[in-house]
Every structure is written in C-alpha cells, then in structure tokens.
N, C-alpha and C. Protein backbone atom coordinates (compact mmCIF):
# COMPACT_ATOMS: atom_id res chain seq x y z
N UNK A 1 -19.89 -59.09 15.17
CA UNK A 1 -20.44 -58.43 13.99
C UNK A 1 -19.64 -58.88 12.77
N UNK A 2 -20.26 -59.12 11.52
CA UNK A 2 -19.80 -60.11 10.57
C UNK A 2 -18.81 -58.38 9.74
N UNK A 3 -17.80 -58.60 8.75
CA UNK A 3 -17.48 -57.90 8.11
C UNK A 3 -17.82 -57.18 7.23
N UNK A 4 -18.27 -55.40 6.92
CA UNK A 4 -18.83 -54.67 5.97
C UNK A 4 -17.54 -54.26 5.53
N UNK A 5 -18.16 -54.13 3.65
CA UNK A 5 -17.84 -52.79 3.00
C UNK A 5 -17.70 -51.92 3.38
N UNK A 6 -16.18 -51.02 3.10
CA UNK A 6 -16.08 -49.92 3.21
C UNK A 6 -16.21 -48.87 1.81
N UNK A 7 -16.82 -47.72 2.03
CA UNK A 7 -17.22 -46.98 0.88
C UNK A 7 -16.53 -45.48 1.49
N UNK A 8 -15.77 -45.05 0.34
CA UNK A 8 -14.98 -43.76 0.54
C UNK A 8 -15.62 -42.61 -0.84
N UNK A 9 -16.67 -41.78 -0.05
CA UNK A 9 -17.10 -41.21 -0.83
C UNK A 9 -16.45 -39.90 -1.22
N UNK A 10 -16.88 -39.23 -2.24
CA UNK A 10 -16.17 -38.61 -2.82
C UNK A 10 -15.09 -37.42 -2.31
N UNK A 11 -15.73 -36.73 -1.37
CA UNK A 11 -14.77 -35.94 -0.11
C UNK A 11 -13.69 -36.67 0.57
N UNK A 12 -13.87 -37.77 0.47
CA UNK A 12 -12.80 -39.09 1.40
C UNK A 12 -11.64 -39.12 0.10
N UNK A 13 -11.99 -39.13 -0.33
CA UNK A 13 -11.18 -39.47 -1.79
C UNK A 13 -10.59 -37.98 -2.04
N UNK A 14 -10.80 -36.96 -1.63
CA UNK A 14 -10.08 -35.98 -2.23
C UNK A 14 -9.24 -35.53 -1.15
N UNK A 15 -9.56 -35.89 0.34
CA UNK A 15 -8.84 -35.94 1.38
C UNK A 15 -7.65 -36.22 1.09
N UNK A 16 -7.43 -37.78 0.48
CA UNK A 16 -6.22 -38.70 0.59
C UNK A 16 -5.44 -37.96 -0.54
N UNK A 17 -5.89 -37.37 -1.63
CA UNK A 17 -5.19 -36.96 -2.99
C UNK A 17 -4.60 -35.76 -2.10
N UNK A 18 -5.19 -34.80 -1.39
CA UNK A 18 -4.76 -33.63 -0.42
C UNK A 18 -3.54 -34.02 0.17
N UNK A 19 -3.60 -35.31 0.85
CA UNK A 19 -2.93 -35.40 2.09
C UNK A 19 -1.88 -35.93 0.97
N UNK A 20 -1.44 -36.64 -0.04
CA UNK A 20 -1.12 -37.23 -0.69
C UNK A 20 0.50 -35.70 -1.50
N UNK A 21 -0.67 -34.90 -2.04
CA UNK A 21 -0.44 -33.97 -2.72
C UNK A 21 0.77 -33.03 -1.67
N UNK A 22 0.03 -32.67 -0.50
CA UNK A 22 0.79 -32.19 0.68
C UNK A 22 2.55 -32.96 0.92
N UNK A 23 2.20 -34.27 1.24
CA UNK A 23 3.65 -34.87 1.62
C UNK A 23 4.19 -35.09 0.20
N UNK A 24 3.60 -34.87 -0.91
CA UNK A 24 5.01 -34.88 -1.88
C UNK A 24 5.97 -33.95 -2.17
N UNK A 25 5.04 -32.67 -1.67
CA UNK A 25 5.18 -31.16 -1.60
C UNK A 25 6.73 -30.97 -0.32
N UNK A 26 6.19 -31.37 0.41
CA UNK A 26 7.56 -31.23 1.89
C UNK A 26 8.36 -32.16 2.36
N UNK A 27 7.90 -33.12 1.30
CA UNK A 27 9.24 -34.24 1.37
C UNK A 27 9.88 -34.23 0.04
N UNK A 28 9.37 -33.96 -0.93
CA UNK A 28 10.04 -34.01 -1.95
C UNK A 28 9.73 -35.09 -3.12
N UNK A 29 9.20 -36.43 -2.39
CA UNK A 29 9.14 -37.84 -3.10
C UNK A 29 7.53 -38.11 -3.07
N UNK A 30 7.18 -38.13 -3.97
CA UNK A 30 5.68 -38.38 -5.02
C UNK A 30 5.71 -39.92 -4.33
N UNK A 31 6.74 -41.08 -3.68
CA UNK A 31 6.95 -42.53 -3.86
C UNK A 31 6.49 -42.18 -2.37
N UNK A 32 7.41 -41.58 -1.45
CA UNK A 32 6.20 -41.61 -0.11
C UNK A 32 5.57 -41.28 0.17
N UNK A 33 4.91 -39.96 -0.41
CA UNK A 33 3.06 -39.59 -0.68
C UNK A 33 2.66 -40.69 -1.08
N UNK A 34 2.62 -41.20 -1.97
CA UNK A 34 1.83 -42.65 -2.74
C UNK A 34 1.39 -43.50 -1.45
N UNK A 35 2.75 -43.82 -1.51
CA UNK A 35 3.11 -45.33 -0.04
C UNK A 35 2.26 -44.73 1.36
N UNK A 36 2.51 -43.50 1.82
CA UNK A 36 1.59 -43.43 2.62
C UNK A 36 0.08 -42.84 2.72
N UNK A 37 -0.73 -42.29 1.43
CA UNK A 37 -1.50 -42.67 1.22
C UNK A 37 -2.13 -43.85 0.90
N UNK A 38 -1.42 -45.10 0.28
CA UNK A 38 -2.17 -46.83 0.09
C UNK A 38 -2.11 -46.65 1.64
N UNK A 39 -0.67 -46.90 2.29
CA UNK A 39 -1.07 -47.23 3.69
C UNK A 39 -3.10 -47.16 4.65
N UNK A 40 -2.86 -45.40 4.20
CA UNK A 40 -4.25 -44.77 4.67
C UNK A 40 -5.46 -45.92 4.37
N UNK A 41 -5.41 -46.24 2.64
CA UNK A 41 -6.65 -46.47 1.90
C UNK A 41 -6.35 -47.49 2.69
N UNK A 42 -5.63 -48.90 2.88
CA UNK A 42 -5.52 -50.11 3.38
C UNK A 42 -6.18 -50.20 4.83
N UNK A 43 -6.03 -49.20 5.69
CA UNK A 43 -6.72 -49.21 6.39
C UNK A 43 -7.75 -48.44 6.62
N UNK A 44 -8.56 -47.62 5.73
CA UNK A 44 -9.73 -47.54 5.75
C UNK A 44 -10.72 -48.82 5.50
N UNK A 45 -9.70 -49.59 4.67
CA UNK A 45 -10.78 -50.72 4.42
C UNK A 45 -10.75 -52.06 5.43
N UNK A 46 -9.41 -51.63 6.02
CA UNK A 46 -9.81 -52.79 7.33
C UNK A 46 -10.81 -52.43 8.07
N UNK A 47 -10.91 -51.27 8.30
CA UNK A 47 -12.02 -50.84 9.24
C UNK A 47 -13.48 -51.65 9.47
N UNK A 48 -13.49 -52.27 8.38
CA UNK A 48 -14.66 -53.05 8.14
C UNK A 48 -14.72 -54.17 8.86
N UNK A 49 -13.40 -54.55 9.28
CA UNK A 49 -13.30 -55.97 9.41
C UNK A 49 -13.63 -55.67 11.07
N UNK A 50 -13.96 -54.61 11.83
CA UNK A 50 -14.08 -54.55 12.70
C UNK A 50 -14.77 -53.09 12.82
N UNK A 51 -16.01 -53.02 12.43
CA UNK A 51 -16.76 -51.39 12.17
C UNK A 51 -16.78 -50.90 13.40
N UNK A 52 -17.15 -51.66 14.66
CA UNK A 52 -17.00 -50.86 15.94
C UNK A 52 -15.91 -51.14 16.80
N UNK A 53 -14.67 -50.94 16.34
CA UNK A 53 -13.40 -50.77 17.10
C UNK A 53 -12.76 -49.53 17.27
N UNK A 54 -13.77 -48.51 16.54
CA UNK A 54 -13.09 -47.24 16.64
C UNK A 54 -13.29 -46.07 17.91
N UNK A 55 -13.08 -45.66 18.16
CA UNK A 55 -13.72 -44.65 19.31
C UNK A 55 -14.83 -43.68 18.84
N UNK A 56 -16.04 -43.62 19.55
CA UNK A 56 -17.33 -43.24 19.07
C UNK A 56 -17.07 -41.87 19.64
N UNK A 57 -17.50 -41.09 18.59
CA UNK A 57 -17.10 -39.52 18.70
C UNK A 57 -18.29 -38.50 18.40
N UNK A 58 -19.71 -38.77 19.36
CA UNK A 58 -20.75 -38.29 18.76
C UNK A 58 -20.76 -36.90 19.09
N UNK A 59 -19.81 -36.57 19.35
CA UNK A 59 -19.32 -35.02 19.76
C UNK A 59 -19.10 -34.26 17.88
N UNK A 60 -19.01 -35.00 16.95
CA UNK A 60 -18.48 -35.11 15.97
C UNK A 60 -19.83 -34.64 14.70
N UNK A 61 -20.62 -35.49 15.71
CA UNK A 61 -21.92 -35.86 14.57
C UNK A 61 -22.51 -37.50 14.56
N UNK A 62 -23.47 -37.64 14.22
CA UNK A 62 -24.82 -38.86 14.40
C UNK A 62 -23.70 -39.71 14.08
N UNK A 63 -23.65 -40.30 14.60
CA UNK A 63 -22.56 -42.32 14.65
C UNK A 63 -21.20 -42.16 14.42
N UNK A 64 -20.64 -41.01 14.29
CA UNK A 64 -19.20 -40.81 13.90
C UNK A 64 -18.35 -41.56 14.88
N UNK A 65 -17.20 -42.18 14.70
CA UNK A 65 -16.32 -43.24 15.16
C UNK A 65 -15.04 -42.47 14.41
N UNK A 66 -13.92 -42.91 15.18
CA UNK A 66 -12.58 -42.12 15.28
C UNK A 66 -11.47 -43.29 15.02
N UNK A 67 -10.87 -43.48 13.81
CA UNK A 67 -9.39 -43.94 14.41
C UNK A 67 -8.42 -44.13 13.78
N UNK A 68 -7.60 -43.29 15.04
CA UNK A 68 -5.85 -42.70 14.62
C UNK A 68 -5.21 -43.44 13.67
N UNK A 69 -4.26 -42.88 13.02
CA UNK A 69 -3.41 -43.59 12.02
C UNK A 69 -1.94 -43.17 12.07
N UNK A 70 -1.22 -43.89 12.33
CA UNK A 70 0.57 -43.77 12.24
C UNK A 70 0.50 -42.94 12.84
N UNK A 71 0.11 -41.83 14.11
CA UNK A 71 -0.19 -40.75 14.86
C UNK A 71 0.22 -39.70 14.19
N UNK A 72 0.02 -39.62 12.55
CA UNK A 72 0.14 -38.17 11.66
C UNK A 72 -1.58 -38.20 11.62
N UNK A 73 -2.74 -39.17 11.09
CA UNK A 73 -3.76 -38.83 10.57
C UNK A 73 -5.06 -39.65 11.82
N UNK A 74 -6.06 -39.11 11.10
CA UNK A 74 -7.29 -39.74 11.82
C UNK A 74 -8.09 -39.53 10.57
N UNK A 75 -9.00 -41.22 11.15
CA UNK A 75 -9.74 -41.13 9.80
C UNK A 75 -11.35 -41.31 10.80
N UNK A 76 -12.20 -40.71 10.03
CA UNK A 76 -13.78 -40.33 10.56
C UNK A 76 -14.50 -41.49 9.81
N UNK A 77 -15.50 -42.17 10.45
CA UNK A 77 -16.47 -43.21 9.45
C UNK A 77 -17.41 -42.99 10.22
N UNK A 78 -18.62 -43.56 9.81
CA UNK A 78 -19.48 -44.02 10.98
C UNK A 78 -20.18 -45.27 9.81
N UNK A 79 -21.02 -46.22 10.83
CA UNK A 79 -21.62 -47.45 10.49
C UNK A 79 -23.28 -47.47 9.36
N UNK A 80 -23.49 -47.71 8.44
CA UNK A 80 -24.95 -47.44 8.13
C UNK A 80 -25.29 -48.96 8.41
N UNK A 81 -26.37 -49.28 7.54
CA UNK A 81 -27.03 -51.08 8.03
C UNK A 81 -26.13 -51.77 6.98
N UNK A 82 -25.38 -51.50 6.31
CA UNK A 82 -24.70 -52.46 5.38
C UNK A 82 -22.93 -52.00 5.19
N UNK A 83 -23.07 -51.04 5.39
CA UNK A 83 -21.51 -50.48 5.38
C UNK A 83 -20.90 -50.35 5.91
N UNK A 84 -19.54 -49.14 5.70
CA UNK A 84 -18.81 -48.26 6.22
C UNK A 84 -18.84 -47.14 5.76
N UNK A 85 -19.04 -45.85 6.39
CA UNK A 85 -18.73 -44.58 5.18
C UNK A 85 -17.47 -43.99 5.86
N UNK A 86 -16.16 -44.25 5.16
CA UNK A 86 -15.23 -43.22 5.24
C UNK A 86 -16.11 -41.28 5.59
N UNK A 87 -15.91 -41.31 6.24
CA UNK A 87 -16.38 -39.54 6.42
C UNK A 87 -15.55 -38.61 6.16
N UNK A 88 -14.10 -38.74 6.50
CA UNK A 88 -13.05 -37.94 6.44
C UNK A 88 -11.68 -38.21 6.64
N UNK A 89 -10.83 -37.78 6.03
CA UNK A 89 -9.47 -38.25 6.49
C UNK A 89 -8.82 -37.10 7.17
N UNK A 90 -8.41 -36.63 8.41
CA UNK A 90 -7.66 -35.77 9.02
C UNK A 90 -6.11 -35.89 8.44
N UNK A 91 -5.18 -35.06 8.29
CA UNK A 91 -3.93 -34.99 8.18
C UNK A 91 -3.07 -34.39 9.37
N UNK A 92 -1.91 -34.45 10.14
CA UNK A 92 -0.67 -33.21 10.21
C UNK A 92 -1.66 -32.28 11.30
N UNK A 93 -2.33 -33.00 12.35
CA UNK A 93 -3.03 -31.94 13.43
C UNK A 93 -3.62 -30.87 13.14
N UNK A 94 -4.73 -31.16 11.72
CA UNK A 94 -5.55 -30.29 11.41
C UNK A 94 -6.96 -30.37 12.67
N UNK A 95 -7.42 -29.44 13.13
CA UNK A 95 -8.11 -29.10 14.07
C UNK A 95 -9.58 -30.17 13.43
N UNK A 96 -9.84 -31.04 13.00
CA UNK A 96 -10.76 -31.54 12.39
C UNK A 96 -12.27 -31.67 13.12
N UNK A 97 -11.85 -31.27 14.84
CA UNK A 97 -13.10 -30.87 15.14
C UNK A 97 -14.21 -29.69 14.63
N UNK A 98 -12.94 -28.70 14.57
CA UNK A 98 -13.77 -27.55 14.07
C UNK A 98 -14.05 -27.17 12.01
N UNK A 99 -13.16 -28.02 12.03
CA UNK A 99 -13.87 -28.53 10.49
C UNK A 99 -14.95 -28.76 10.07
N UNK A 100 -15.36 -30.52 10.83
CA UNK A 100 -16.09 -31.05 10.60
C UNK A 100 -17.38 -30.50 11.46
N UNK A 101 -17.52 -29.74 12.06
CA UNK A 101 -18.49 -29.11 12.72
C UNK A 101 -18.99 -28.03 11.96
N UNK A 102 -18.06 -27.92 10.70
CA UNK A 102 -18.55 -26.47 10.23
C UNK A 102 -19.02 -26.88 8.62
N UNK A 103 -19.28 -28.40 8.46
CA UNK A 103 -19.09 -29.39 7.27
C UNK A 103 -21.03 -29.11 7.17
C-alpha cells in the first residue's frame, strides 16, 4: 500500500495540547511536554507510511486501528480512501476504551 496523509482533526489536536499541558504540569518543564508531544505528532504522521501496521481494534468502532507509543500513550486512527484520521491520542492509562465508546 503506497503512503497516505495523515490528518489530525480537531479533537486530535487538543488531545496532544492536553497531554502536552498535563506533563508540563508534573514535571515541571514546558521543554519535555513540547519534546514529547513533537515526538507524538512525528509519529502520528509516520503512520501513513504504513496505514495498516497498527492493530485493528473494531471493538473500538468502524476501522479503528491501535498503536502504542513510548508505552505512556496510544494513538487511535483508522484508514478512509485517501488518508489517515488521527482519532485520538490516549495518555498515562486513561481507560480510552470506555471513553471512546462513550464519544
């Protein structure tokens, strides 16, 4: 499968500012919130380079795909005919099943 765009819509984007906002909060340093949010964004957008390498999680919802990050986060996408949609970014063993079930 050739490489898609990844698109982080607007809930994806307030995820990372969350998760972002959170570790500057309990670490103290705004510089490794930053650093490990790019980390996140960097690989949301690899994801593309390989749209079905993630673990398919239709337990989740219609095409949802799963995958772990630095084993603090998980990020949610699933595939459309041209993309990627970021769906969600999990943080810190938030129960994101019962989240996103209630989304």
């Amino acid at each position: 499968m050739k490489s898609l765009p990844v698109y982080l819509p607007e809930n994806a984007i307030a995820a990372l500012t969350e998760i972002g906002g959170f570790i500057a909060e309990t670490s103290g340093s705004v510089e490794a919130a930053m650093a490990f949010v790019d980390r996140i964004e960097r690989r949301c957008h690899r994801i593309g380079d390989v749209p079905r390498g993630g673990i398919a999680r239709p337990d989740l919802g219609d095409g949802i795909r799963m995958v772990p990050f630095e084993r603090s986060a998980v990020i949610l996408y699933r595939l459309t005919d041209d993309a990627v949609e970021i769906v969600n970014v999990f943080y810190g063993g938030r129960d994101y099943q019962a989240i996103i079930g209630g989304e």
